[in-house]
Protein backbone atom coordinates (compact mmCIF):
# COMPACT_ATOMS: atom_id res chain seq x y z
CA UNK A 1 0.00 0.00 0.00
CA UNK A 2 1.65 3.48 -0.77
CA UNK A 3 1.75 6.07 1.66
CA UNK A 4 0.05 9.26 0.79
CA UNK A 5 2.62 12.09 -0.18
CA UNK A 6 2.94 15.04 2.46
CA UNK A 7 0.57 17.90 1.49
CA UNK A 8 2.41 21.30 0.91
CA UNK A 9 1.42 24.21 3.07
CA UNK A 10 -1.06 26.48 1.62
CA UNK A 11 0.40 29.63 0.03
CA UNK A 12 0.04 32.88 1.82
CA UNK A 13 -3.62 34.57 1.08
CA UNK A 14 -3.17 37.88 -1.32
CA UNK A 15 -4.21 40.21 1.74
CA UNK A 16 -1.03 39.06 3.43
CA UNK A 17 1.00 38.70 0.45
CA UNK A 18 1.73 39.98 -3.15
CA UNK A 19 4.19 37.35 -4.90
CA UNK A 20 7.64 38.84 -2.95
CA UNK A 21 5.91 41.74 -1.25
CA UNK A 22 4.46 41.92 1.87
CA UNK A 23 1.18 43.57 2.33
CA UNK A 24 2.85 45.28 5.72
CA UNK A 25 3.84 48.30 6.59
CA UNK A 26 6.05 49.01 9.32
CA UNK A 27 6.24 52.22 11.17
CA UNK A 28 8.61 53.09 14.33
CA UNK A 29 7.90 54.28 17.72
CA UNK A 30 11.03 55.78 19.83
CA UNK A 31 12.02 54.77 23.00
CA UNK A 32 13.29 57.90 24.62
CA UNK A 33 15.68 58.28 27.60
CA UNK A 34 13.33 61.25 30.13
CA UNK A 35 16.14 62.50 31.35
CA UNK A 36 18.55 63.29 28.71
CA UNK A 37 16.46 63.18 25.93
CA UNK A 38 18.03 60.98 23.76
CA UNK A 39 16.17 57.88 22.05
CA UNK A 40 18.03 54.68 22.43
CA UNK A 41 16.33 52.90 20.07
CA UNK A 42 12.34 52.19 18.29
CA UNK A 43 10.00 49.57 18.63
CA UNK A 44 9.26 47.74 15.18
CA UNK A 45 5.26 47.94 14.70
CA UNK A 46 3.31 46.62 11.76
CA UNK A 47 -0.12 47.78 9.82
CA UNK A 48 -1.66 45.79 7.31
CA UNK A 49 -2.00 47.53 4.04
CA UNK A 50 -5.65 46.19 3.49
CA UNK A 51 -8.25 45.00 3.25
CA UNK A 52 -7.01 44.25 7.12
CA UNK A 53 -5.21 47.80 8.52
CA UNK A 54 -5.03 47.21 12.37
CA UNK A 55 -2.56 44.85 13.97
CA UNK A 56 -4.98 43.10 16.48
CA UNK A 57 -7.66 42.39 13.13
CA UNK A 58 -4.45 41.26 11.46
CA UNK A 59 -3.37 39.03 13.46
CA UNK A 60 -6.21 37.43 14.29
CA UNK A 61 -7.05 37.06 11.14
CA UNK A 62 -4.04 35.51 10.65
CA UNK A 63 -4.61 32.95 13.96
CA UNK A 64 -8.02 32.15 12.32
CA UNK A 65 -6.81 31.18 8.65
CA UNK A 66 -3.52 29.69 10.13
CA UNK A 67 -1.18 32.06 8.88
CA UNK A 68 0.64 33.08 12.22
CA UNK A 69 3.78 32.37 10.48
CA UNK A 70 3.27 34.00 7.21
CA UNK A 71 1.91 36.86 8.79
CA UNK A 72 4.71 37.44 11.36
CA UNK A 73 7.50 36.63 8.11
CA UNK A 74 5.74 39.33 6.19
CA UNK A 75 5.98 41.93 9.16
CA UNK A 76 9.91 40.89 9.67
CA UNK A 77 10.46 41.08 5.98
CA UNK A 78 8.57 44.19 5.08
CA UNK A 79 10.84 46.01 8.71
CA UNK A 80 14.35 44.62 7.34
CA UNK A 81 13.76 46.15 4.06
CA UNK A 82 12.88 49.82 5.57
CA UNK A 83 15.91 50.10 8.40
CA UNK A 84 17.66 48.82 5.27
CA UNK A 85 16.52 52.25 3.82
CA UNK A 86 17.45 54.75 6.83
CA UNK A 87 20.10 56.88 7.25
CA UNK A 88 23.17 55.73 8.57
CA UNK A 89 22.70 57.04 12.12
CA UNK A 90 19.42 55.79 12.39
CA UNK A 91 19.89 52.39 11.15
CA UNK A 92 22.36 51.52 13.94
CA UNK A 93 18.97 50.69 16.28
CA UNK A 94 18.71 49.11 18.38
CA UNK A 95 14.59 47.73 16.77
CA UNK A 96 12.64 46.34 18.88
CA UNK A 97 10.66 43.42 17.02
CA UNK A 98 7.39 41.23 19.09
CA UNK A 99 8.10 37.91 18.30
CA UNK A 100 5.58 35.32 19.60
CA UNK A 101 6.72 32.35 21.10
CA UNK A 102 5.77 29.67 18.23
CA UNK A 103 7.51 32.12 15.49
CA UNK A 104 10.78 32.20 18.30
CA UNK A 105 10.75 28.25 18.30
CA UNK A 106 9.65 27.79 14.53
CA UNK A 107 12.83 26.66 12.72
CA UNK A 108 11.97 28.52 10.02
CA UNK A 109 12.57 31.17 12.05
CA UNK A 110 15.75 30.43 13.74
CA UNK A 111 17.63 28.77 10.64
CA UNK A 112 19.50 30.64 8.12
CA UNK A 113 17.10 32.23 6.23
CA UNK A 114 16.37 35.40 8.87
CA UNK A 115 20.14 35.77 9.00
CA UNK A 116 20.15 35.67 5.29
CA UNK A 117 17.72 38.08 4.82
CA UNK A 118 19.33 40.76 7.55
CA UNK A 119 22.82 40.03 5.30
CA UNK A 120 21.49 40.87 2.00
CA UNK A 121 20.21 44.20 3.45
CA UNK A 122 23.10 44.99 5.25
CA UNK A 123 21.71 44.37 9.01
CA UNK A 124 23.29 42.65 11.90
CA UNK A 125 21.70 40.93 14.49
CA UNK A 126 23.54 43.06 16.99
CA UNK A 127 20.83 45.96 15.71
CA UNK A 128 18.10 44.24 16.31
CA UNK A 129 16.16 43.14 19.83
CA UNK A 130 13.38 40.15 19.59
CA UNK A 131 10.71 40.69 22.34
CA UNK A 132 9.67 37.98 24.19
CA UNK A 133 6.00 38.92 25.52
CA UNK A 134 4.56 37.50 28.65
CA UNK A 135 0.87 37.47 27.23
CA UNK A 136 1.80 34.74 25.85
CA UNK A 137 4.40 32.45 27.64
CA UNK A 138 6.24 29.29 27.20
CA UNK A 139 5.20 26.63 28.91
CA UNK A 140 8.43 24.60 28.07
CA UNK A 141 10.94 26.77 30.45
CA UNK A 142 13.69 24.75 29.42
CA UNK A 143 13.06 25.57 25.81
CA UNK A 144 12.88 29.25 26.61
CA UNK A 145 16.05 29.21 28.22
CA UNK A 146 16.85 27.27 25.06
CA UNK A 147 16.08 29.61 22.46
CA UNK A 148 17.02 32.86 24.58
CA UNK A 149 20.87 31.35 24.62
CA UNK A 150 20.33 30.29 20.91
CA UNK A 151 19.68 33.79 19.82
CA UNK A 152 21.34 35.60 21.93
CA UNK A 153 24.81 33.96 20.86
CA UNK A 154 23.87 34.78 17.22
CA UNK A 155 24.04 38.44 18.07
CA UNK A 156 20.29 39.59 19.10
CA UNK A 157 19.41 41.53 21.97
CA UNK A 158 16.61 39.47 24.09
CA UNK A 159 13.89 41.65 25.68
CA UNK A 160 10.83 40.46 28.17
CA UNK A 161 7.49 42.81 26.69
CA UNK A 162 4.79 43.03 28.88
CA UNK A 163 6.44 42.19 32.45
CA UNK A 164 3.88 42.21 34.90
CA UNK A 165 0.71 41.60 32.45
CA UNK A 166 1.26 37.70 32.45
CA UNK A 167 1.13 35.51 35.64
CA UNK A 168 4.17 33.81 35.06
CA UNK A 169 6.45 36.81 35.10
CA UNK A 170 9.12 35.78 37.56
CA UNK A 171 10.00 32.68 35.61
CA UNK A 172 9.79 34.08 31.94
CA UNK A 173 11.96 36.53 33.44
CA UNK A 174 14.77 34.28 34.64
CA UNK A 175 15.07 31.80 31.98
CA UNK A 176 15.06 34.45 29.23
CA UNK A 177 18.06 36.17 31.27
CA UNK A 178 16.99 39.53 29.15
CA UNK A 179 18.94 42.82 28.01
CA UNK A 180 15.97 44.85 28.46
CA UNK A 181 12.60 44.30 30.58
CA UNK A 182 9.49 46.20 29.24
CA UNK A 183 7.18 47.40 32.38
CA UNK A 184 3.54 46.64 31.21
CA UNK A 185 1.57 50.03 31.49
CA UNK A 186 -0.72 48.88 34.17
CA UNK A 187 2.55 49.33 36.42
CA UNK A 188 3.60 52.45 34.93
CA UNK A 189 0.30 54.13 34.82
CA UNK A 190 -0.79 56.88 37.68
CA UNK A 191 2.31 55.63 39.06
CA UNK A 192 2.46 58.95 40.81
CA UNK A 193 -0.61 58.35 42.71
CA UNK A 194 0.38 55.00 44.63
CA UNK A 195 3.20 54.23 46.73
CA UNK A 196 3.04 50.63 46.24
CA UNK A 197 3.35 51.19 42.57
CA UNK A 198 6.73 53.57 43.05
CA UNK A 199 7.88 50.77 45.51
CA UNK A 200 7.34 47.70 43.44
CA UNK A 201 9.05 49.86 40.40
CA UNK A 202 12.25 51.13 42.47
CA UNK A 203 13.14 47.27 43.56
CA UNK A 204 12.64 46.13 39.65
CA UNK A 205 14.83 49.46 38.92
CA UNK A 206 17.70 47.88 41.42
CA UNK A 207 16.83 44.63 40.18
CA UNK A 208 17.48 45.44 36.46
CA UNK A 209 20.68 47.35 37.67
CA UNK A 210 22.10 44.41 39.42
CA UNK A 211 22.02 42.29 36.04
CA UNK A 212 22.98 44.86 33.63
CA UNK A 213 19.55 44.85 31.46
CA UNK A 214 18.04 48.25 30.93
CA UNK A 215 14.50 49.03 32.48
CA UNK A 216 11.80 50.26 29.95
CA UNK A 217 8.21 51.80 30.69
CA UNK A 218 5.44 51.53 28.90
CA UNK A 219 2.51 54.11 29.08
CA UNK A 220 4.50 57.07 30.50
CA UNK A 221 1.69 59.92 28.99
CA UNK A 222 2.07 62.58 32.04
């Protein structure tokens, strides 16, 4: 009896992508140092170019139709190929780039081809930082210390997004080992109305001090 051949993955839909070019567009939001002024580096955020234009539709969309992959490739490709078209000073970085945790383990991901791509556009992965988000954890710790190492010895920065939003914080936190820890807003917010709040935050400032990794807060508006 002959065994059925393998089916080949569906191609990506035409909303998501045009032969070679993805339907993304990728915009850039600074992440400023409040005392001196100076940005230290932008966080790497996509819109769809339609029919779907906002991220959360997008991906979504994308979870639904079982394109998670496809969509997140189309995002990293469509980024590359604008720092690629900066000016010098700006393209140094570091970009920030969300990466969820299937993409991160998805060999696709983490063989040659995303160095590949960085090469032919002149990119390092010393510019760029992947953003390991605590919405959406690994339950495999040992994997996640795994892939932190893995990517961190090829020359990316590793950040935790979201610290404090998940409830498994603490551990994401150590086995990533990360350069940079993103506050989620909901610790940052009216921080100036609640000492708890400024307490918490000071120990997590010491904290991030103590291992070198730089302390980043979302939702600073006032």
């Amino acid at each position: 009896m002959s065994l059925p051949s393998p089916s080949k993955p569906a191609p990506p839909p035409p909303w998501l992508w045009n032969g070679d070019e993805p339907r993304v567009a990728t915009v850039f939001q600074p992440i400023v140092d409040l005392l001196s002024g100076e940005v230290l580096g932008h966080e790497v955020l996509s819109r769809g170019l339609g029919p779907v234009e906002s991220p959360n539709e997008l991906f979504n969309r994308a979870r639904v139709e079982g394109f998670t992959y496809e969509l997140e490739r189309a995002c990293w490709t469509a980024a590359v190929r604008r720092i690629a078209t900066l000016p010098e000073a700006q393209r140094r970085g570091p970009f920030f780039f969300n990466v969820s945790p299937d993409v991160l383990s998805d060999e696709r991901f983490g063989g040659a081809s995303t160095l590949e791509l960085l090469r032919q556009h002149g990119l390092s992965p010393q510019q760029l930082v992947l953003e390991i988000t605590e919405r959406s954890t690994f339950e495999d710790t040992e994997q996640l210390r795994m892939l932190a190492r893995r990517y961190a010895e090829q020359g990316f920065g590793i950040a935790l997004d979201d610290f404090g939003a998940g409830h498994s914080g603490l551990v994401t936190l150590v086995n990533s080992a990360p350069q940079f820890i993103k506050l989620d807003q909901a610790l940052v917010r009216d921080i100036h109305r609640h000492s708890y709040q400024q307490h918490l935050v000071k120990s997590l400032v010491a904290f991030a001090a103590s291992v070198n990794a730089t302390l980043i807060a979302e939702g600073v508006e006032t």
